[in-house]
Protein backbone atom coordinates (compact mmCIF):
# COMPACT_ATOMS: atom_id res chain seq x y z
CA UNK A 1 55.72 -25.83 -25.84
CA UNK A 2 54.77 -28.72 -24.25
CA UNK A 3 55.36 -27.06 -20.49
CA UNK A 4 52.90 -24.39 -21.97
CA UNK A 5 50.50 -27.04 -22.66
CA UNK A 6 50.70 -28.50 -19.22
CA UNK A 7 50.71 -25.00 -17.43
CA UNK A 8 47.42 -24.14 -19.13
CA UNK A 9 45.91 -27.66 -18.79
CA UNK A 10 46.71 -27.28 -14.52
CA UNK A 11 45.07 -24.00 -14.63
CA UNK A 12 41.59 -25.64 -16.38
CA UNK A 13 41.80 -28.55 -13.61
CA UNK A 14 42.14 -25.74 -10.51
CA UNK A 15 39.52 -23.48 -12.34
CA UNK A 16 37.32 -26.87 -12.47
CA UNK A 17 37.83 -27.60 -9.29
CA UNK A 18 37.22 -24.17 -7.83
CA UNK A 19 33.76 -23.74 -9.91
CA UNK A 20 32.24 -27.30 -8.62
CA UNK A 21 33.06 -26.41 -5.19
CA UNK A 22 31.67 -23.29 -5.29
CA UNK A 23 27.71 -23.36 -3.67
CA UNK A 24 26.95 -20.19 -5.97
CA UNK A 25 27.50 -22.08 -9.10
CA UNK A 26 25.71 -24.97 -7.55
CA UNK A 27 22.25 -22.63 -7.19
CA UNK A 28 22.71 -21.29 -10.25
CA UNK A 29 23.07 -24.92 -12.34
CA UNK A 30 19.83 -26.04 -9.66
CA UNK A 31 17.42 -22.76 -10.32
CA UNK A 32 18.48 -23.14 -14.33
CA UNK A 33 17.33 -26.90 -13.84
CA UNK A 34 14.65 -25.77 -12.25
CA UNK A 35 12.94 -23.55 -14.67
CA UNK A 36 14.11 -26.00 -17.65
CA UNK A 37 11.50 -28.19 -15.73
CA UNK A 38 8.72 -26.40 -15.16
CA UNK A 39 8.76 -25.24 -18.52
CA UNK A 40 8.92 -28.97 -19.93
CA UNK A 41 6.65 -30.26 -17.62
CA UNK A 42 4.89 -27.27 -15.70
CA UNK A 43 4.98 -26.46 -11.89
CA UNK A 44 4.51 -29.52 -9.43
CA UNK A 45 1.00 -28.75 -7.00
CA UNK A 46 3.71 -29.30 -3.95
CA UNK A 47 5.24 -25.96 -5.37
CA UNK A 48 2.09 -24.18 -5.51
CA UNK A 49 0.41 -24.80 -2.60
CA UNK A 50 4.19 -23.91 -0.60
CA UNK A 51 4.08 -20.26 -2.75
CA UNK A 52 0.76 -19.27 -0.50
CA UNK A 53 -2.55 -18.32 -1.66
CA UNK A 54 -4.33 -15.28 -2.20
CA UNK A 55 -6.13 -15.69 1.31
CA UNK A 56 -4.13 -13.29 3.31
CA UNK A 57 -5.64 -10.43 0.82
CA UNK A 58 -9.17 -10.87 2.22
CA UNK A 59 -10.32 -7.23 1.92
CA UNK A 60 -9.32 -6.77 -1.90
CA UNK A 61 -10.20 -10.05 -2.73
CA UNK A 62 -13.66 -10.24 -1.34
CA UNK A 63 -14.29 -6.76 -2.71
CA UNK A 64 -13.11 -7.88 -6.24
CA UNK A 65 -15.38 -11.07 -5.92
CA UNK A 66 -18.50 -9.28 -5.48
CA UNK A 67 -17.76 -6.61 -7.65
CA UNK A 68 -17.68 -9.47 -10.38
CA UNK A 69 -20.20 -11.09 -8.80
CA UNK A 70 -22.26 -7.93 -8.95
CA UNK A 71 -21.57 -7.25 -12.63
CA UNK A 72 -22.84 -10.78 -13.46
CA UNK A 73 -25.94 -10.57 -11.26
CA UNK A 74 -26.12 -7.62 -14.09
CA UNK A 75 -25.01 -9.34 -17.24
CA UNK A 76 -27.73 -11.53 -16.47
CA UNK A 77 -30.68 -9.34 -15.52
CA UNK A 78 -30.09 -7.95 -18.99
CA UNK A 79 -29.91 -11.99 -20.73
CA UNK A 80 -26.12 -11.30 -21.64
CA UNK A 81 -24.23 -15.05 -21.72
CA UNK A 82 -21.83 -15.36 -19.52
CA UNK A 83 -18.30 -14.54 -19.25
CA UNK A 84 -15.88 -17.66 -20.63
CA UNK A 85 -12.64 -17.74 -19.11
């Protein structure tokens, strides 16, 4: 009984061993980390400036800005109050 006990408790030290080593389980404990953090504390402005902006869609994007810029030119020939956010 007691070699049993021994046997297993060699296998849980290897398996340890093997997991901690291992640079998948490493990225997966750091990206769970991660999002525990942003959720706590929200995403850092380094992160979101290093994701990009929307610059590099300058056709859609202009032509979405005036189009809202167009329809509240509108809104406010007509004395509707502005859009809120």
């Amino acid at each position: 009984m007691v070699f049993r006990w021994l046997g297993l408790r060699t296998f849980e030290v290897w398996l340890t061993g093997r997991l901690l080593a291992s640079p998948t389980f490493h990225r997966l404990v750091a990206r769970v980390h991660q999002k525990v953090q942003h959720m706590k504390h929200g995403v850092p402005p380094e992160e979101l400036s290093g994701r990009g902006t929307h610059a590099d869609d300058h056709g859609s994007s202009l032509k979405q800005f005036f189009g809202y810029f167009k329809e509240e030119i509108k809104d406010q020939m007509k004395g509707k109050p502005p859009n809120k956010f």
